[in-house]
Protein backbone atom coordinates (compact mmCIF):
# COMPACT_ATOMS: atom_id res chain seq x y z
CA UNK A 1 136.46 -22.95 -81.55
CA UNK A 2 134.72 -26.21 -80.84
CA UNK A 3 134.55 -28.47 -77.70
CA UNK A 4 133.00 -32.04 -77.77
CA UNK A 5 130.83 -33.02 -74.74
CA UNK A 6 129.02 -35.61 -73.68
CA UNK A 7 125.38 -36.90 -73.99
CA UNK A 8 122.96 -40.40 -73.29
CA UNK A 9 120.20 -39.31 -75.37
CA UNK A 10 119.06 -38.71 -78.56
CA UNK A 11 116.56 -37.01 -79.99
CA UNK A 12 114.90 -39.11 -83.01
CA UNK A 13 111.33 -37.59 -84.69
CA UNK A 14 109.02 -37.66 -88.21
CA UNK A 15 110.33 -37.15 -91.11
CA UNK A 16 109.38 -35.84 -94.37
CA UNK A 17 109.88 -36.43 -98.13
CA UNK A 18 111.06 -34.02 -100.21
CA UNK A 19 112.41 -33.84 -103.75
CA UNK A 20 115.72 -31.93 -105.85
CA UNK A 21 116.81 -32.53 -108.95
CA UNK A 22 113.56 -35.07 -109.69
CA UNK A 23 115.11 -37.51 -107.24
CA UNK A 24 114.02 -39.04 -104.06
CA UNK A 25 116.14 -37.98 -100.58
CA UNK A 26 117.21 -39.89 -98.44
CA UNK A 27 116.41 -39.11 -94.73
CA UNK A 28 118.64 -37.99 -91.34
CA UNK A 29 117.72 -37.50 -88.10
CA UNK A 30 118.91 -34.75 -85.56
CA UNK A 31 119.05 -33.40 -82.14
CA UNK A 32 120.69 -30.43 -80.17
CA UNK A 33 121.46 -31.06 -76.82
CA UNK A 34 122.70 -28.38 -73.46
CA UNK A 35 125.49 -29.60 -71.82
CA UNK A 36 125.08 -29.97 -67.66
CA UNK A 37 128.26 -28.57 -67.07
CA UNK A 38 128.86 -25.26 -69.38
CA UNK A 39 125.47 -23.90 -70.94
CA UNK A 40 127.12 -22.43 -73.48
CA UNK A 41 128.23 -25.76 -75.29
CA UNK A 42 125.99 -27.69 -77.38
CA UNK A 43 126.18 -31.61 -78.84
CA UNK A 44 124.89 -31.64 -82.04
CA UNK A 45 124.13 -35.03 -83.37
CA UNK A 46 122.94 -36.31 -86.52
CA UNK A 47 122.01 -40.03 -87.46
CA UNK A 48 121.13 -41.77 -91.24
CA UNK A 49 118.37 -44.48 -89.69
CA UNK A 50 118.10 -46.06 -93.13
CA UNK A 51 119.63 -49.17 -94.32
CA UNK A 52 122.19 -47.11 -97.25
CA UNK A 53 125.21 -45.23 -96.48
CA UNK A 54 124.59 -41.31 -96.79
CA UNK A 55 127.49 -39.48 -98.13
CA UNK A 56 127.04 -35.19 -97.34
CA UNK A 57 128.64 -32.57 -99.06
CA UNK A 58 130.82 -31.11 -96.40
CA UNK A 59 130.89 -28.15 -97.30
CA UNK A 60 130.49 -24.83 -94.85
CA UNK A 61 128.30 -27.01 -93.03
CA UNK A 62 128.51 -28.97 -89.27
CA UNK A 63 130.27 -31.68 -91.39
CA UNK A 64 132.60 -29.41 -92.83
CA UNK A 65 135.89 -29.70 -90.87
CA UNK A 66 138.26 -27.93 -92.96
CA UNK A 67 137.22 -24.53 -91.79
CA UNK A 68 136.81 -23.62 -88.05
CA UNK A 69 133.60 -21.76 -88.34
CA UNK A 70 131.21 -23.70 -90.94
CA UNK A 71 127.26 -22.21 -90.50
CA UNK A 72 126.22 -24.99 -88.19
CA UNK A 73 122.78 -23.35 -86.52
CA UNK A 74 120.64 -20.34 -86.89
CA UNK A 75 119.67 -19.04 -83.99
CA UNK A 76 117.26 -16.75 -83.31
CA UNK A 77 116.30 -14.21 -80.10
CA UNK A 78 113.07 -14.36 -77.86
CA UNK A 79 111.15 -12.14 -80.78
CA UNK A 80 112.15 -14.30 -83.40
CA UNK A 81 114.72 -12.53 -85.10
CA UNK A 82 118.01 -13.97 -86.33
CA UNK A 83 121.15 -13.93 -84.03
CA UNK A 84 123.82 -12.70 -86.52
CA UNK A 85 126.81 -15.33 -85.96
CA UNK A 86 130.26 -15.25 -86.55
CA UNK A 87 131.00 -17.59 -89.69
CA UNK A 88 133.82 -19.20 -92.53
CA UNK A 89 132.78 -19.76 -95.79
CA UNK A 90 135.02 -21.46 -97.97
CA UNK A 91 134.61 -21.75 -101.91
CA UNK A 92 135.99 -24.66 -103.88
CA UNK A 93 136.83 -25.33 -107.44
CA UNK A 94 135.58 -28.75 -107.41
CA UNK A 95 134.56 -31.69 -105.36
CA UNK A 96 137.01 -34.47 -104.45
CA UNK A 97 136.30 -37.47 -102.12
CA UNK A 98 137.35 -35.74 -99.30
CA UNK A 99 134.85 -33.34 -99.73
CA UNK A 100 132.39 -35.86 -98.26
CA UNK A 101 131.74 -37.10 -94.83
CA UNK A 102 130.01 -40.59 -95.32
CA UNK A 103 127.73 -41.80 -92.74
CA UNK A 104 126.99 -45.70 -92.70
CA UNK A 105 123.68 -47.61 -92.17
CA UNK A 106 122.39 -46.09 -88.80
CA UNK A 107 125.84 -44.19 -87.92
CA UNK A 108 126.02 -40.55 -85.71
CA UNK A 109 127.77 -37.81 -86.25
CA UNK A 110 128.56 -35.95 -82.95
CA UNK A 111 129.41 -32.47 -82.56
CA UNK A 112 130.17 -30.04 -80.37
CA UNK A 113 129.55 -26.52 -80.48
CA UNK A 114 130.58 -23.36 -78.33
CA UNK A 115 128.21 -20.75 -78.56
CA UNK A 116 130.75 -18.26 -77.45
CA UNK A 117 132.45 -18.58 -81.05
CA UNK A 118 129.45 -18.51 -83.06
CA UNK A 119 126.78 -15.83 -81.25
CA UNK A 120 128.94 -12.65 -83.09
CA UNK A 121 126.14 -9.73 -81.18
CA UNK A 122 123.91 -10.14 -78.01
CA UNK A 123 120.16 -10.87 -78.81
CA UNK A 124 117.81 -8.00 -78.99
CA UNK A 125 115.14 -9.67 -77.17
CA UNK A 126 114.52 -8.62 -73.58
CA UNK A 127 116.04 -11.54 -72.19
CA UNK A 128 118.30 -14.31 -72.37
CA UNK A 129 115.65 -16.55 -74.26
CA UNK A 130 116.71 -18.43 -77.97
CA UNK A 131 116.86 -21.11 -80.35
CA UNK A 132 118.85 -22.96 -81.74
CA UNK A 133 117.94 -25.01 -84.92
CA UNK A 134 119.84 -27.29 -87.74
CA UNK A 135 119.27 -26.70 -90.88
CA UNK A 136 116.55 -28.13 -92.73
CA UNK A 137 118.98 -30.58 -94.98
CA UNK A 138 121.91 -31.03 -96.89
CA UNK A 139 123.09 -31.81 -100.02
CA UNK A 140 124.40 -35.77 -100.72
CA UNK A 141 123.91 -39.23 -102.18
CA UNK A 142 122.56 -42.11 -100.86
CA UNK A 143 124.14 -45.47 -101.94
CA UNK A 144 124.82 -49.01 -101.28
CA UNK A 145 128.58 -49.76 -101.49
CA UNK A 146 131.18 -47.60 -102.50
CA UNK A 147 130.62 -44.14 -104.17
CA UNK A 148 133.22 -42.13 -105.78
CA UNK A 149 133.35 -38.02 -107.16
CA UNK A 150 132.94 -38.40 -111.09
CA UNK A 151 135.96 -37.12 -112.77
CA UNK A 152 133.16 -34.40 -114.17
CA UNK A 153 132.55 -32.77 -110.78
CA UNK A 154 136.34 -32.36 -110.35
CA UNK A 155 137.85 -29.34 -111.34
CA UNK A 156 140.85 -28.52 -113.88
CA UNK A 157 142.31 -25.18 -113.00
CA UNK A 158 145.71 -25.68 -115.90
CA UNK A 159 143.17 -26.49 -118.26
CA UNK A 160 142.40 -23.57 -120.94
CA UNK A 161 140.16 -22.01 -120.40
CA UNK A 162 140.51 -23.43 -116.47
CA UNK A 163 137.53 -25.04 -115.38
CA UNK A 164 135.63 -25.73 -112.11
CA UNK A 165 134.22 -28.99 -111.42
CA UNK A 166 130.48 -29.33 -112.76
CA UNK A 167 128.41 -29.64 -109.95
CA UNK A 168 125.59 -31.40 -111.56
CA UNK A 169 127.91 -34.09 -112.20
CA UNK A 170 128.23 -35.81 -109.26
CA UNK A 171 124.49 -36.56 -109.38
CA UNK A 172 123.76 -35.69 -105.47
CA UNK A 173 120.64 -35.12 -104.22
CA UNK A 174 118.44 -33.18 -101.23
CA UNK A 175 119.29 -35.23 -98.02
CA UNK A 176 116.49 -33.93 -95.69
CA UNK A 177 117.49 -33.66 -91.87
CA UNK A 178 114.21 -33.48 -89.53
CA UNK A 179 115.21 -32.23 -86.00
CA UNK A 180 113.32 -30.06 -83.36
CA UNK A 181 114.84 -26.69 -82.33
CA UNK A 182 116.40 -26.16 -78.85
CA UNK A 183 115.31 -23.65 -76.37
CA UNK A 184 117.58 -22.31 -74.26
CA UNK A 185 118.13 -19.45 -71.26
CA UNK A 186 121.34 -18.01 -71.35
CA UNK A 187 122.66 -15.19 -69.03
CA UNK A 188 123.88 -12.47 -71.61
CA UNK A 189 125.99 -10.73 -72.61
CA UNK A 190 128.18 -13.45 -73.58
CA UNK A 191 132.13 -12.67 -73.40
CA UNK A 192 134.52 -13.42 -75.84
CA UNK A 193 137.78 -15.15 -75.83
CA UNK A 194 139.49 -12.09 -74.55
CA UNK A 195 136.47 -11.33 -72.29
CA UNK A 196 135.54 -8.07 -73.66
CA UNK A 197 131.36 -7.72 -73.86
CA UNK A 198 129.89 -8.13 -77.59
CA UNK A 199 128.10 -5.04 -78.12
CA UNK A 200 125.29 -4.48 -80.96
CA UNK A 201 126.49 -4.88 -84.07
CA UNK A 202 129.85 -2.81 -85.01
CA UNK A 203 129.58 -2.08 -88.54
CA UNK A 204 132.83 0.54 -89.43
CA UNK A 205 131.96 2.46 -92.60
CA UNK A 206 133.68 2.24 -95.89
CA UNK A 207 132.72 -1.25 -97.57
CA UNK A 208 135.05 -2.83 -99.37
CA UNK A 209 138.39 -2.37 -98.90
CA UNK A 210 141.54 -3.92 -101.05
CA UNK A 211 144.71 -4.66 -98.55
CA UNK A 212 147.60 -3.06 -100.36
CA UNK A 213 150.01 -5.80 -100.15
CA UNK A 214 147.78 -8.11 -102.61
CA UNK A 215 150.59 -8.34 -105.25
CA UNK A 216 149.40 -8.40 -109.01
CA UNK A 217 149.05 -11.85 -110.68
CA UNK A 218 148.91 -12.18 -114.66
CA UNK A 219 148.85 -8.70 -115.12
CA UNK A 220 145.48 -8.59 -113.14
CA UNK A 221 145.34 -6.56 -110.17
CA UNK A 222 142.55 -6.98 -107.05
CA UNK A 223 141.87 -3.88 -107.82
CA UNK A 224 140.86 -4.60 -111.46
CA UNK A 225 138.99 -8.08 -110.16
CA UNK A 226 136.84 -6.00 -107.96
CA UNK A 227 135.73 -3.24 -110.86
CA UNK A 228 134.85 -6.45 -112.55
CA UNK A 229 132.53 -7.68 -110.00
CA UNK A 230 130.63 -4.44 -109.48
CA UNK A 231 129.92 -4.97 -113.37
CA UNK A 232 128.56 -8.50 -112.49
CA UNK A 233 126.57 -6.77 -109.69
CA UNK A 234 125.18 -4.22 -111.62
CA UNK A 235 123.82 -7.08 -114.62
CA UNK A 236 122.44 -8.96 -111.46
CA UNK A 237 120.26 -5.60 -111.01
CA UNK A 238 119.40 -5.27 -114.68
CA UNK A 239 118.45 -8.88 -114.99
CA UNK A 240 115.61 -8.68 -111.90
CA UNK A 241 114.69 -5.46 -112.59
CA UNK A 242 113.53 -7.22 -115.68
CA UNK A 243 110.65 -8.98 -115.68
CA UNK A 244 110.61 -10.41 -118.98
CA UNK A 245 114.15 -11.72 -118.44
CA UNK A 246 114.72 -15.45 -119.29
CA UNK A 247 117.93 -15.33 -118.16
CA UNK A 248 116.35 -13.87 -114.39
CA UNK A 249 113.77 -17.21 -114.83
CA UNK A 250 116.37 -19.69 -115.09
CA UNK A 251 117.80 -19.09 -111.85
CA UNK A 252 114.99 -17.63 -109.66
CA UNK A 253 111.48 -17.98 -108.79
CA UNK A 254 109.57 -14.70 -109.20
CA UNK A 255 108.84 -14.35 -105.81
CA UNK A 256 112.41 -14.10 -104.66
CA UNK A 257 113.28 -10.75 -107.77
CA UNK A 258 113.29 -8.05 -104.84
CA UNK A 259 116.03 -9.67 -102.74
CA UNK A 260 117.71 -10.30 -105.69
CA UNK A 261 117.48 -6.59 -106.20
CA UNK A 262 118.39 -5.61 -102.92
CA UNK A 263 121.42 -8.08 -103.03
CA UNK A 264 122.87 -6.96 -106.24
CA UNK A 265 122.41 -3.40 -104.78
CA UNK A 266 124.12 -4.23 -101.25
CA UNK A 267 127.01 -5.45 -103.31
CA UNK A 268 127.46 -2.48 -105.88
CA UNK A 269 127.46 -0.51 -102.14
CA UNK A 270 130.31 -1.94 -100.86
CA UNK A 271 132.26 -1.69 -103.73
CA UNK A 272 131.31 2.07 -104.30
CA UNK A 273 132.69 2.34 -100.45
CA UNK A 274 129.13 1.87 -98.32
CA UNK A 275 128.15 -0.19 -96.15
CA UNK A 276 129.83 -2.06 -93.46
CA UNK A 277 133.51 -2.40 -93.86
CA UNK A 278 135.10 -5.54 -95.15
CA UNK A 279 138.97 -5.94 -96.12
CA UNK A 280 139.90 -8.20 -99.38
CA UNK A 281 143.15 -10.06 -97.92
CA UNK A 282 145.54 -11.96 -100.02
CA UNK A 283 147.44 -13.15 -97.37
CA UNK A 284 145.37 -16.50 -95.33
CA UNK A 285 146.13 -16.23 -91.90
CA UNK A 286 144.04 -18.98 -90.96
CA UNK A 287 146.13 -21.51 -93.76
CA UNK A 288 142.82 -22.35 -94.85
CA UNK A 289 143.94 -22.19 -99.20
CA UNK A 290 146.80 -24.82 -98.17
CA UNK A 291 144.22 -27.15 -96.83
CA UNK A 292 142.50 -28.28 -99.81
CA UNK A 293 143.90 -27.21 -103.31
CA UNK A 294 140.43 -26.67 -104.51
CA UNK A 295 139.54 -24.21 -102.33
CA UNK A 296 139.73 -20.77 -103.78
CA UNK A 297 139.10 -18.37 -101.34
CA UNK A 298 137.05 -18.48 -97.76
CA UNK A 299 135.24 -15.42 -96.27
CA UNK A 300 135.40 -14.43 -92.17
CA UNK A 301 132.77 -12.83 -90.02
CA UNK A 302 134.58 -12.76 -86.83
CA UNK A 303 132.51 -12.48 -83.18
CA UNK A 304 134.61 -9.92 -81.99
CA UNK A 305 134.59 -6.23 -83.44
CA UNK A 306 136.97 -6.84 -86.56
CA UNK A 307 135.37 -6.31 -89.91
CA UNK A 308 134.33 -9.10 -91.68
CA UNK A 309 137.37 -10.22 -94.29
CA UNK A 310 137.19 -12.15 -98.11
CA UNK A 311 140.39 -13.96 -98.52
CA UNK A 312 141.56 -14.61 -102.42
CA UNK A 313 143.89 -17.62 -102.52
CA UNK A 314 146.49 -17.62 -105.37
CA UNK A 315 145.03 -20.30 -107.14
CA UNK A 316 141.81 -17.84 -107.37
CA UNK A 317 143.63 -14.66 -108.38
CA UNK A 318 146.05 -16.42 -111.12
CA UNK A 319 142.42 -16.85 -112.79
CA UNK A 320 141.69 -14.84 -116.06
CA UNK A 321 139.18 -11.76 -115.68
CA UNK A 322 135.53 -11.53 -116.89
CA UNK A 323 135.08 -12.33 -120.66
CA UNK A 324 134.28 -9.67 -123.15
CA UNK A 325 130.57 -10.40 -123.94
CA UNK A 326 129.28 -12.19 -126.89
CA UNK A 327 133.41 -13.17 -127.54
CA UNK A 328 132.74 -17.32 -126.69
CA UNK A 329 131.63 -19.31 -129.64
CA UNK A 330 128.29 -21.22 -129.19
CA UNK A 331 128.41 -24.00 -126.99
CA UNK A 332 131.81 -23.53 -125.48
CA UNK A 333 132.29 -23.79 -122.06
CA UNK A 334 132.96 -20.15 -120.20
CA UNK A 335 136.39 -20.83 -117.98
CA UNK A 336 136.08 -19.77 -114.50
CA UNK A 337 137.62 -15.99 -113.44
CA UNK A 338 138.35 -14.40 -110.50
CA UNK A 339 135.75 -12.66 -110.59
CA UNK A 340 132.90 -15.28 -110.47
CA UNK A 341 135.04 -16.36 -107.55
CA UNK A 342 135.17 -12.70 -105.48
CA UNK A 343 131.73 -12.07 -106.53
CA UNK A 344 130.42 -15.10 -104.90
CA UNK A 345 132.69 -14.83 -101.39
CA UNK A 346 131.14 -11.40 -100.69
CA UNK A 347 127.67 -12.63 -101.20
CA UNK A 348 129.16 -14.66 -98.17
CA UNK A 349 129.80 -11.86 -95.70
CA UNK A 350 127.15 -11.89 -93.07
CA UNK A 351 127.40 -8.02 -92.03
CA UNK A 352 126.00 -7.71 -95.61
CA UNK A 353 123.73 -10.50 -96.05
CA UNK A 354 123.09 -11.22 -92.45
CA UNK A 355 121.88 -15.08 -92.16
CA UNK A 356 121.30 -15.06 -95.78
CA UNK A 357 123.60 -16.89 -97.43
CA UNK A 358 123.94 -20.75 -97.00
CA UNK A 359 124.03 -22.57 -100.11
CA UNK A 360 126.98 -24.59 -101.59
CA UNK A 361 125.59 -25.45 -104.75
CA UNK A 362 127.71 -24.51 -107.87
CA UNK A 363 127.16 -24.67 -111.40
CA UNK A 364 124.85 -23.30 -113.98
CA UNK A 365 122.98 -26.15 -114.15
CA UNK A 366 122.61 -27.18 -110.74
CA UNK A 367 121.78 -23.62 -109.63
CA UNK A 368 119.05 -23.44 -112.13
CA UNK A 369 117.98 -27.07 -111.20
CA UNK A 370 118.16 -25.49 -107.33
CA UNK A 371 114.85 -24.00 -107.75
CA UNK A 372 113.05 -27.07 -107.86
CA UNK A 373 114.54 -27.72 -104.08
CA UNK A 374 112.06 -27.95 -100.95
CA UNK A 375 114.80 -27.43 -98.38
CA UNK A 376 117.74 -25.30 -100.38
CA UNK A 377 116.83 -21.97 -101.17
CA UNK A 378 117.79 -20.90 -104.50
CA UNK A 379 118.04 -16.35 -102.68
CA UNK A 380 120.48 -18.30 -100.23
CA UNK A 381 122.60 -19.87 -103.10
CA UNK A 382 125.74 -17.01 -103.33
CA UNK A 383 126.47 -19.00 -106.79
CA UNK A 384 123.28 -18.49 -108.44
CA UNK A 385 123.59 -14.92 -107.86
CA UNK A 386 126.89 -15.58 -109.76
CA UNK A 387 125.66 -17.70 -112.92
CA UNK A 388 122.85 -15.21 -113.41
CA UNK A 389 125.53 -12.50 -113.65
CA UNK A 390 127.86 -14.28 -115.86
CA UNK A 391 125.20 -15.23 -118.32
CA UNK A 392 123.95 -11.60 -118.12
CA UNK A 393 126.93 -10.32 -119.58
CA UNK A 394 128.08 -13.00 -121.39
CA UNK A 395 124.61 -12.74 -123.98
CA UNK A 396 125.80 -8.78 -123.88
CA UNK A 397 122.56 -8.18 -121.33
CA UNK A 398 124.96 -6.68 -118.70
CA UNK A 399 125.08 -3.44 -119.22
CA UNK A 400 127.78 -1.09 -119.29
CA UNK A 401 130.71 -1.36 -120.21
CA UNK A 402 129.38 -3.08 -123.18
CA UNK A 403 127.42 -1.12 -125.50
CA UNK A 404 127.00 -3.49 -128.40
CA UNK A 405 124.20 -5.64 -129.53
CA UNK A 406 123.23 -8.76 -127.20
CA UNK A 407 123.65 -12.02 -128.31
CA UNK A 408 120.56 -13.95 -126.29
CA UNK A 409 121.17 -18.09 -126.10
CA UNK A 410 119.21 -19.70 -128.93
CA UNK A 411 116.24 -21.59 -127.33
CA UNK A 412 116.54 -20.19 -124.16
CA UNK A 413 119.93 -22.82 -123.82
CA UNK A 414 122.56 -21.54 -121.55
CA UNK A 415 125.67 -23.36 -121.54
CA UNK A 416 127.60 -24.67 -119.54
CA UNK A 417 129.12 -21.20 -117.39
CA UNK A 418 131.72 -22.54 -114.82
C-alpha cells in the first residue's frame, strides 16, 4: 500500500500555540513532497525541532503502522471539496507502549505514500488539480527522558465488569503539526491495482449488513449487538435534539448539535437497511485483531468498488451488551460492551461519514475535555458520539426501550463510562 521514496529537502515553517486539556503543546514540523519519478507517490515527513522527545499516539494516523491504511492526508479537488479516500480504522481497548512512535530531539519521520491506495473516487473538479494536506496535529506527550503508559490508560478486558483503558490517564496532550499543503496536477482517472478506472462513488443499497457466519458469543448474537446500537443511535438523536440537555453539553459545543443530529440519523439508516451498504465481518482477513490484543475491531473503506466493511474481533464480541438503564450503583464504573465498540467503528465508515471522522480520543472524560481542543474536533471524535450515548441511556434519557423514570447524575457528575 505504501512505497518509500526519496527526497533532499524539507519543508520547515511558523508555528503556532495551541492548548488541550489546559496544557501547553509541544510543536512538529511537516512537509509533503512529489516524487520525480512516479507522481503519484508522496514523502511525507515530519520533524520535533525542540529540544524534548515527542511521543504520538499512533493511532489511525501516518504514524500508525499496524494498519495498512491509517487517514494520513485529506485531500481535496480543484473546487475545494474533499476527495473521499480509501481508509482503516482500528479501535483499541487501551494504550500500551507500543502504541507510541517516539520522536527524539530534532528526529524525522519519513513516509511514503501512494496515492493510488488512498484516492477511493476521481475528483469532481474539471481537472486534474488537488491538495494534499497533514493534519493539523496529533495527540502526545512531550518529555525529557523516558516516558511510560500509566497502568490507568491500559485496559483490563477479564476484569468484571471488563474495562478499557482510561484515556485521560496517560496525561497526553495536543501536539500541533504546522505544514503547508501540496498542490499537485495529476492525469486522472487514476487506476487501481487491478487497473480497472475508479468511477464516482459506488454506493450499493441496503446499509448494514450482518455476515451470517458471525457465530454467537456469550449468548449474544451480532445480530442482537447491532439492535443495541441503533438504541444508542437513537439516544444520540434525543440528546441533541435537546437543547436543554446537560448530558448533550458535556460532550459538544452547541454549534456542532445538527451534525450530531444528522450523524445519529445516518447511523439509525443503516441499521434500518439505508444508505450505502456496509457488511459486519467476524472473520479479519487482513489479521489486523492478532496484531495488537487491544485492538477490538478495525473498519475498511476500500478504493475499489467493494462496500465498506466493520470487522468485530473476538475479544470485542465476547463483551457483555448495553446495560439496563439506571441498573449501576452511583459512582461505579460502566464496563465496556460490544456495543460501545460497534457503535463507534461505524461512525468510522467513510461512505457514511465521508472525511468526517478522525479522532482517536477515548474516554468520557477525555472526550468531554476534547472540546476545549484547537486542533481535534470534538464532531470528528467517533467516541464522543459513543459516551454521549452511553450516558444517555445509562441516566434512563435514551428512550425506548426503557420507559421508566430517568435517573440524571447528581451535580451534573458523569462517571467514569468506559
Amino acid at each position: 500500500m505504501y512505497a518509500f521514496t526519496r527526497s533532499s529537502q524539507f519543508l520547515y515553517f511558523t508555528f503556532v500555540l495551541f492548548k488541550l486539556f489546559h496544557l501547553t503543546t509541544s510543536q512538529l514540523v511537516g512537509s509533503i513532497t512529489q516524487s520525480t519519478h512516479i507522481p503519484y507517490e508522496l514523502l511525507v515527513l515530519i520533524r520535533n525541532p525542540t529540544n524534548q522527545t515527542i511521543s504520538i499516539l499512533a493511532w489511525n494516523n501516518v504514524f500508525d503502522y499496524e494498519v495498512p491504511l491509517p487517514v494520513s492526508l485529506a485531500i481535496r479537488d480543484d473546487q475545494g471539496h474533499h476527495i473521499r479516500m480509501a481508509t482503516m480504522y482500528a479501535m483499541r481497548a487501551g494504550m500500551s507502549n507500543t502504541d507510541f512512535h517516539h520522536l527524539e530531539p530534532h528526529a524525522v519521520l519519513s513516509r511514503g505514500i501512494d496515492l493510488r491506495s488512498l484516492i477511493q473516487v476521481v475528483p469532481e473538479g474539471r481537472s486534474g488539480n488537488i491538495t494534499a494536506a497533514l493534519p493539523g496535529g496529533f495527540t502526545g506527550k512531550s518529555h525529557t527522558g523516558n516516558w511510560t503508559v500509566p497502568a490507568a490508560a491500559m485496559a483490563n478486558l477479564s476484569a468484571d465488569p471488563p474495562r478499557l483503558g482510561d484515556f485521560s490517564a496517560a496525561g497526553l496532550q495536543d501536539i500541533s503539526l504546522s505544514a503547508r499543503r501540496l498542490a499537485l496536477e495529476l492525469n486522472f482517472p487514476i487506476f487501481d491495482n487491478d487497473g480497472v478506472v475508479n468511477p464516482k462513488p459506488y454506493d450499493p443499497p441496503g446499509g448494514i449488513e450482518i455476515d451470517e457466519s458471525c457465530p454467537v458469543l456469550n449468548g449474544t448474537s451480532m445480530v442482537d449487538i447491532l439492535s443495541s446500537t441503533g438504541i444508542y443511535a437513537n439516544a444520540i438523536s434525543l440528546a441533541a435534539k435537546d437543547r436543554s440537555s446537560a448530558l448533550f453539553a458535556n460532550y459538544f459545543l452547541s454549534r456542532g448539535r445538527q451534525t450530531v443530529q444528522r450523524v445519529a440519523s445516518s447511523v439509525q439508516k443503516a441499521i434500518s437497511g439505508e444508505g450505502p451498504q456496509i457488511g459486519v465481518y467476524c472473520l479479519d482477513v487482513f489479521s489486523v485483531c492478532g496484531r495488537n490484543p487491544n485492538i477490538l475491531g478495525h473498519t475498511f473503506t476500500p478504493p475499489n468498488l467493494r462496500p465498506a466493511e466493520v470487522v468485530m474481533c473476538s475479544t470485542a464480541r465476547r463483551l457483555p451488551r448495553v446495560p439496563w438503564p439506571c441498573s449501576s450503583h452511583p459512582g461505579k464504573q460502566i464496563g465496556a460492551t460490544a456495543t460501545h465498540v460497534l457503535l463507534h467503528l461505524i461512525l468510522t465508515i467513510n461512505s457514511m461519514f465521508p472525511n468526517a471522522i478522525t479522532g482517536s480520543v477515548y474516554g468520557s472524560g477525555s472526550c468531554q475535555l476534547l472540546k476545549n481542543s484547537h486542533i481535534l474536533a470534538t464532531e470528528k471524535n467517533p467516541d464522543s458520539y459513543a459516551q454521549l450515548a452511553m450516558a444517555q441511556w445509562e441516566y434512563g434519557l435514551g428512550g425506548r426501550p426503557y420507559n421508566g423514570k430517568p435517573c440524571p447524575p447528581k451535580l451534573g457528575i458523569i462517571p467514569n463510562i468506559q
